[in-house]
N, C-alpha and C. Protein backbone atom coordinates (compact mmCIF):
# COMPACT_ATOMS: atom_id res chain seq x y z
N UNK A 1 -2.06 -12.09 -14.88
CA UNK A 1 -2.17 -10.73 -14.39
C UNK A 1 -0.93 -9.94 -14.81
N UNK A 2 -1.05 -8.61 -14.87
CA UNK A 2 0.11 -8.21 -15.34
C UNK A 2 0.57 -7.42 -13.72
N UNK A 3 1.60 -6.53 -13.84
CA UNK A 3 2.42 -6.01 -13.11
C UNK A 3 2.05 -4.66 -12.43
N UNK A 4 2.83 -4.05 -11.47
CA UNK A 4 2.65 -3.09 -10.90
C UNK A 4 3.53 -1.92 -10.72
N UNK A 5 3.26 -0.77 -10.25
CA UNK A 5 4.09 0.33 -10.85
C UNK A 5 3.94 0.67 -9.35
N UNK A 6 5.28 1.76 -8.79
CA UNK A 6 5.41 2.24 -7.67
C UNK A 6 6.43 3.06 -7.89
N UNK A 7 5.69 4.39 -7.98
CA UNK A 7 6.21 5.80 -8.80
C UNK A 7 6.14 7.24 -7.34
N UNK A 8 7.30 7.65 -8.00
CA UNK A 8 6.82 9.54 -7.36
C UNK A 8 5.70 10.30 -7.20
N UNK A 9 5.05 10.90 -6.74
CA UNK A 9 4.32 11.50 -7.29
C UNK A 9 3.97 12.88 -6.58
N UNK A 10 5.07 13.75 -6.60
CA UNK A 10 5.26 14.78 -5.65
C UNK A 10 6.17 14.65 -4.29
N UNK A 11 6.46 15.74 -3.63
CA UNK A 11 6.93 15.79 -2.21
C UNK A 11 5.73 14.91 -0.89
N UNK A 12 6.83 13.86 -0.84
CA UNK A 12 6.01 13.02 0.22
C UNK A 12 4.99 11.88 -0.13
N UNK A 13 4.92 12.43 -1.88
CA UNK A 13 3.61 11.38 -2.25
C UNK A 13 4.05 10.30 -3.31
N UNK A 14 3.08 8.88 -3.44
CA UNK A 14 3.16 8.18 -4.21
C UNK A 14 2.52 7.80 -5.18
N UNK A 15 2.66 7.07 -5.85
CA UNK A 15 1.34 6.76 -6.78
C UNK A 15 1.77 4.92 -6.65
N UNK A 16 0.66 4.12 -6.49
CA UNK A 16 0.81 2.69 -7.11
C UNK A 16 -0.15 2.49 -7.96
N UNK A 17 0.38 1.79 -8.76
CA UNK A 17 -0.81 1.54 -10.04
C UNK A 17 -0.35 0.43 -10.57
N UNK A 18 -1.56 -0.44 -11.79
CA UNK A 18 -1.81 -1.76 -12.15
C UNK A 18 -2.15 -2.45 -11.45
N UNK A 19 -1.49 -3.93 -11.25
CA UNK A 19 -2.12 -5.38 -10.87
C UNK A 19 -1.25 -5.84 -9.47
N UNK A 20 -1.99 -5.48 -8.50
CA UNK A 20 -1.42 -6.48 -7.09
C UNK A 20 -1.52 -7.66 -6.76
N UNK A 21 -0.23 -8.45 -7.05
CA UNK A 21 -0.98 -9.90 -7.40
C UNK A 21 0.59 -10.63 -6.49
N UNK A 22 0.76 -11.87 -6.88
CA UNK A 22 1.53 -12.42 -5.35
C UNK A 22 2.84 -12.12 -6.22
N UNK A 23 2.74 -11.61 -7.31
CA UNK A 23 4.26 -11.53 -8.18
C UNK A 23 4.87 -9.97 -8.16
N UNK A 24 3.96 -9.44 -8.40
CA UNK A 24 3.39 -7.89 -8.74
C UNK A 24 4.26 -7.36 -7.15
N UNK A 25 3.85 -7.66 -5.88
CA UNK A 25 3.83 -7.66 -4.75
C UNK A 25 5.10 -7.76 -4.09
N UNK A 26 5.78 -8.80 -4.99
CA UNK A 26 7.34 -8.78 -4.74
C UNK A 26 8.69 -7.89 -5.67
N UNK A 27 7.94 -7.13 -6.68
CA UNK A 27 8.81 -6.22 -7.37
C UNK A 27 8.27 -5.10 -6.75
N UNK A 28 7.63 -4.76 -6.18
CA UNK A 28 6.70 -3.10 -5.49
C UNK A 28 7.55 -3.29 -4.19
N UNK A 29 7.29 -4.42 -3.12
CA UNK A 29 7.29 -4.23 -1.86
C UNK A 29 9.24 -3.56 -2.06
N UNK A 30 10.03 -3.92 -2.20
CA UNK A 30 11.47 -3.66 -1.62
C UNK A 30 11.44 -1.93 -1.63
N UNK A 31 11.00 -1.40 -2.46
CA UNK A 31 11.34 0.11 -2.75
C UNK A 31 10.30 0.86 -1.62
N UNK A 32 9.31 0.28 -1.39
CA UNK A 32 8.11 0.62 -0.36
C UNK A 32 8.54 0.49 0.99
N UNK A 33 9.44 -0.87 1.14
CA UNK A 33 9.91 -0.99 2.35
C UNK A 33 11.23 -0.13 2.90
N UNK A 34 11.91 0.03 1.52
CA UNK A 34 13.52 1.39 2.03
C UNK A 34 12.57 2.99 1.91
N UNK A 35 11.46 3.28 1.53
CA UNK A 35 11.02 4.27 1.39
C UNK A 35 10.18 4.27 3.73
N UNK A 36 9.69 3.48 3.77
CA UNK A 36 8.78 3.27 4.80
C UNK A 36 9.98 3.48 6.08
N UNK A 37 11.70 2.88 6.17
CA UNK A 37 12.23 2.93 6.66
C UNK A 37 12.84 3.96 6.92
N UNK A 38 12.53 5.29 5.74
CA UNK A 38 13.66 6.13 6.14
C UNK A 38 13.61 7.17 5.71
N UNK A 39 11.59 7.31 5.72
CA UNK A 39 10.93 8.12 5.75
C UNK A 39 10.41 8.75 6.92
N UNK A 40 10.30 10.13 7.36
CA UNK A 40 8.87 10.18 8.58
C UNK A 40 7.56 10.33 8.42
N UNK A 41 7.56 10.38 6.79
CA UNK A 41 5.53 10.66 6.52
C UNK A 41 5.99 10.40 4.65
N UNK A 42 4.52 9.95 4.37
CA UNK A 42 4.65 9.63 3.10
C UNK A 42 2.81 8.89 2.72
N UNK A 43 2.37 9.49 1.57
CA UNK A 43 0.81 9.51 1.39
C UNK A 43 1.52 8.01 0.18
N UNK A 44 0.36 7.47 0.50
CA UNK A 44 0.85 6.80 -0.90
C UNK A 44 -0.69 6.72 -1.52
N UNK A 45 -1.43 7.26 -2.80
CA UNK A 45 -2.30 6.93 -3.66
C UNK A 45 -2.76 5.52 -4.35
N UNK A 46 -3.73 4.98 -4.37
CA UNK A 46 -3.69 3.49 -4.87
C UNK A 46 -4.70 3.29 -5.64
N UNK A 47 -5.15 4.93 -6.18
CA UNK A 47 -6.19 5.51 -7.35
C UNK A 47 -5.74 4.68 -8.82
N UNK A 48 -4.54 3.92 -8.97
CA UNK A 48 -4.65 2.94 -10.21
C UNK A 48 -4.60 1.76 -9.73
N UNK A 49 -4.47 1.15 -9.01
CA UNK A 49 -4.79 -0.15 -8.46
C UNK A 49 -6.07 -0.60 -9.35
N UNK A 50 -5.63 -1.40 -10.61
CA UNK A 50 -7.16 -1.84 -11.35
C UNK A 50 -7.38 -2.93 -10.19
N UNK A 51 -6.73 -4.08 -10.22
CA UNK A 51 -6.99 -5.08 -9.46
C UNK A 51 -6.38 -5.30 -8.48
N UNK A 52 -6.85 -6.23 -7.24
CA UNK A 52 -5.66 -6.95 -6.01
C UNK A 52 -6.17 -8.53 -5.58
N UNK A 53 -4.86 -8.99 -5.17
CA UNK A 53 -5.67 -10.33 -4.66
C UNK A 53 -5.29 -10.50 -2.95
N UNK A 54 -5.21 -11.28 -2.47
CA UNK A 54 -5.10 -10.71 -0.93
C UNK A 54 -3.53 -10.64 -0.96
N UNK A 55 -2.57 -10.74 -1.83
CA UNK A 55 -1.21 -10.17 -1.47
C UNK A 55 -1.30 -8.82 -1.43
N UNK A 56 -1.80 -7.82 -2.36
CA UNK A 56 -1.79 -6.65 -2.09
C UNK A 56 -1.93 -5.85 -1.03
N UNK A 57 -3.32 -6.95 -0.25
CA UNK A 57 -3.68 -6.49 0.87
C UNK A 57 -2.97 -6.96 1.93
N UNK A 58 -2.10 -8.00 2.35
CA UNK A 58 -1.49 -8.25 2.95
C UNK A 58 0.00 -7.44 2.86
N UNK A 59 0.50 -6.94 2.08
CA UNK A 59 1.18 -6.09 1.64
C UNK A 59 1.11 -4.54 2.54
N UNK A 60 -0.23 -4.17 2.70
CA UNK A 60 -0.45 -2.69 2.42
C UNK A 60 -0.80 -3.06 4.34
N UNK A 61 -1.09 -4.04 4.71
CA UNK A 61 -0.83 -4.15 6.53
C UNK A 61 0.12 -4.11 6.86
N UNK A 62 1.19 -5.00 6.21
CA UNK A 62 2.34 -4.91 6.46
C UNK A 62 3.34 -3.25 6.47
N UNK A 63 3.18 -3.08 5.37
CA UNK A 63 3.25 -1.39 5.52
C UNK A 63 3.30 -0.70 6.82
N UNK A 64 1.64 -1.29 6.44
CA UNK A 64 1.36 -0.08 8.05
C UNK A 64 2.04 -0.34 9.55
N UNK A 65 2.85 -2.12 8.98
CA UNK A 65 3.31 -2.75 10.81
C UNK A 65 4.41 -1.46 10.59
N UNK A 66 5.44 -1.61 9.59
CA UNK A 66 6.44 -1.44 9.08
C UNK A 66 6.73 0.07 9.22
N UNK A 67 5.65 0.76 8.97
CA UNK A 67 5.46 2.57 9.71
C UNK A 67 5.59 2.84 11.44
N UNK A 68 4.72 2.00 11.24
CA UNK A 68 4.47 2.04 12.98
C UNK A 68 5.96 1.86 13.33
N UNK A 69 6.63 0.72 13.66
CA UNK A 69 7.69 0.19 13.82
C UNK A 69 8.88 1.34 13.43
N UNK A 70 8.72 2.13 12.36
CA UNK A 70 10.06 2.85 11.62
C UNK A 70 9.34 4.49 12.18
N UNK A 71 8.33 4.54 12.50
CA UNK A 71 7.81 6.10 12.91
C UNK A 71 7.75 6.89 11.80
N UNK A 72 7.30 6.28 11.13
CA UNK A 72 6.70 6.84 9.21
C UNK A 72 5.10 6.85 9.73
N UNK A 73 5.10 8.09 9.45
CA UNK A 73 3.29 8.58 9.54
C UNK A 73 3.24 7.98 7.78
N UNK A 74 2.48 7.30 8.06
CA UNK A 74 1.67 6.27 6.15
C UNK A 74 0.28 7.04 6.03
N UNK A 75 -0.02 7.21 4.81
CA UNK A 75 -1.33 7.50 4.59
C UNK A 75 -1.58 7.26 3.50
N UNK A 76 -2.35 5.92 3.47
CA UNK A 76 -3.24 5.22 1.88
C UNK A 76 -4.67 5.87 1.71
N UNK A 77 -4.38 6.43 0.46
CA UNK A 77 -5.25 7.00 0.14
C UNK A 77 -6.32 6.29 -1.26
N UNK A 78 -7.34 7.01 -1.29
CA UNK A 78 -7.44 6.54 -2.79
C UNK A 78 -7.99 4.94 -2.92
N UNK A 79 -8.26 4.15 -1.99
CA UNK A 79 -8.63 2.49 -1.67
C UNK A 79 -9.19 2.15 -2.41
N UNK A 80 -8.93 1.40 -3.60
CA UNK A 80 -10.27 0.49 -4.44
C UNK A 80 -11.37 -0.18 -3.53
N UNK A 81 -12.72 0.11 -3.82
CA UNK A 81 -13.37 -0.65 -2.97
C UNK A 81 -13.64 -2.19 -3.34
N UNK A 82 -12.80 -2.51 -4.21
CA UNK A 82 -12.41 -4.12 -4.23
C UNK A 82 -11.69 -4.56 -3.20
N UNK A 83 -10.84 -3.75 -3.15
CA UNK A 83 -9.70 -4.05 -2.18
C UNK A 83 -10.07 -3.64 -0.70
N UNK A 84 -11.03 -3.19 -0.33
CA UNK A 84 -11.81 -2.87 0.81
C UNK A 84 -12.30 -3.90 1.51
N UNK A 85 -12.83 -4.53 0.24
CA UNK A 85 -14.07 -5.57 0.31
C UNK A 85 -13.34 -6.88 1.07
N UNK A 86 -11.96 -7.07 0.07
CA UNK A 86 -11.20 -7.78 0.15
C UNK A 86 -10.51 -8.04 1.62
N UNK A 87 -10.61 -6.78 1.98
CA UNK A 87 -9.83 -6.79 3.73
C UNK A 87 -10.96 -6.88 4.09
N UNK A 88 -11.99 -6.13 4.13
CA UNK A 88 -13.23 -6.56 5.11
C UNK A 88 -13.75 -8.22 5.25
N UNK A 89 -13.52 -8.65 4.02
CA UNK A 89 -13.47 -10.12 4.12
C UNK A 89 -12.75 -10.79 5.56
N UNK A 90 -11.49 -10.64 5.09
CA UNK A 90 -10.04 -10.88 6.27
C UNK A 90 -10.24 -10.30 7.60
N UNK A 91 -11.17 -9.51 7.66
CA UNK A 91 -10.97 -8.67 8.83
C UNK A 91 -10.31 -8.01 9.47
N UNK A 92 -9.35 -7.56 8.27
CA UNK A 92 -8.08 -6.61 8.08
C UNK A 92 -8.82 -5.09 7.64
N UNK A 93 -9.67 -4.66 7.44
CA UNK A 93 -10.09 -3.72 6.65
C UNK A 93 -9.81 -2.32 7.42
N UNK A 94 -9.91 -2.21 8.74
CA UNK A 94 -9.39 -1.05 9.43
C UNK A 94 -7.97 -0.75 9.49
N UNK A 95 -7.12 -1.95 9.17
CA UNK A 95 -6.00 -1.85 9.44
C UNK A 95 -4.96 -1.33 7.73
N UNK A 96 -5.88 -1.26 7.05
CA UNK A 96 -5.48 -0.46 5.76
C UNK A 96 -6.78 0.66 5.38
N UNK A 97 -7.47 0.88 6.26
CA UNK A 97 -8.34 1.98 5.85
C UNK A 97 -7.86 3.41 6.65
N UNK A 98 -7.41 3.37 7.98
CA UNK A 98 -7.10 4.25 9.15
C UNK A 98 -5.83 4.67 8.95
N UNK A 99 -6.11 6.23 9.20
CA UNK A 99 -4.49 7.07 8.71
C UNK A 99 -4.22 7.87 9.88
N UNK A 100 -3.70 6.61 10.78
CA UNK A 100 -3.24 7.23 11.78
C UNK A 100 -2.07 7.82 11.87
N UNK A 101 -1.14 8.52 12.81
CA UNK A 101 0.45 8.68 12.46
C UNK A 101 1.05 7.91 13.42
């Protein structure tokens, strides 16, 4: 699998794009996690997400503990419905679909 990108993409917004994979997952998460900490709101897009495997998705819950916890309103937008499928599997699927603050 190849790698993943975790870019600007405007005031407040992100873009992630490529391959979420258990490698991919550990060069993305650190910048996601000082962004999530010390932020109060932040959209993040996941409209290039070609692929994920359940790190991604375990990833993108974590997030959301990690908002909650830091009082960062998160909002994933943009969900591959692979990666939908993938949490609905887990029975995680509300917990990266819902954009609460």
């Amino acid at each position: 699998m190849t790698g993943a990108t975790f870019t600007p993409a405007g005031k407040g917004r992100w873009a992630l794009k490529g391959v979420l994979d258990f490698s991919s997952v550990a060069d993305v998460w650190p910048e996601l996690e000082k962004l999530l900490k010390t932020s109060t709101s932040m959209t993040v897009s996941l409209a290039g997400v070609r692929q994920s495997n359940s790190a991604g998705v375990v990833m993108l819950v974590e997030a959301r503990d990690l908002a909650r916890r830091s009082r960062c309103r998160l909002q994933l937008v943009d969900l591959p419905a692979g990666m939908v499928d993938l949490a609905r599997m887990s029975r995680c699927d509300k917990l990266i679909t819902q954009n609460a603050a």
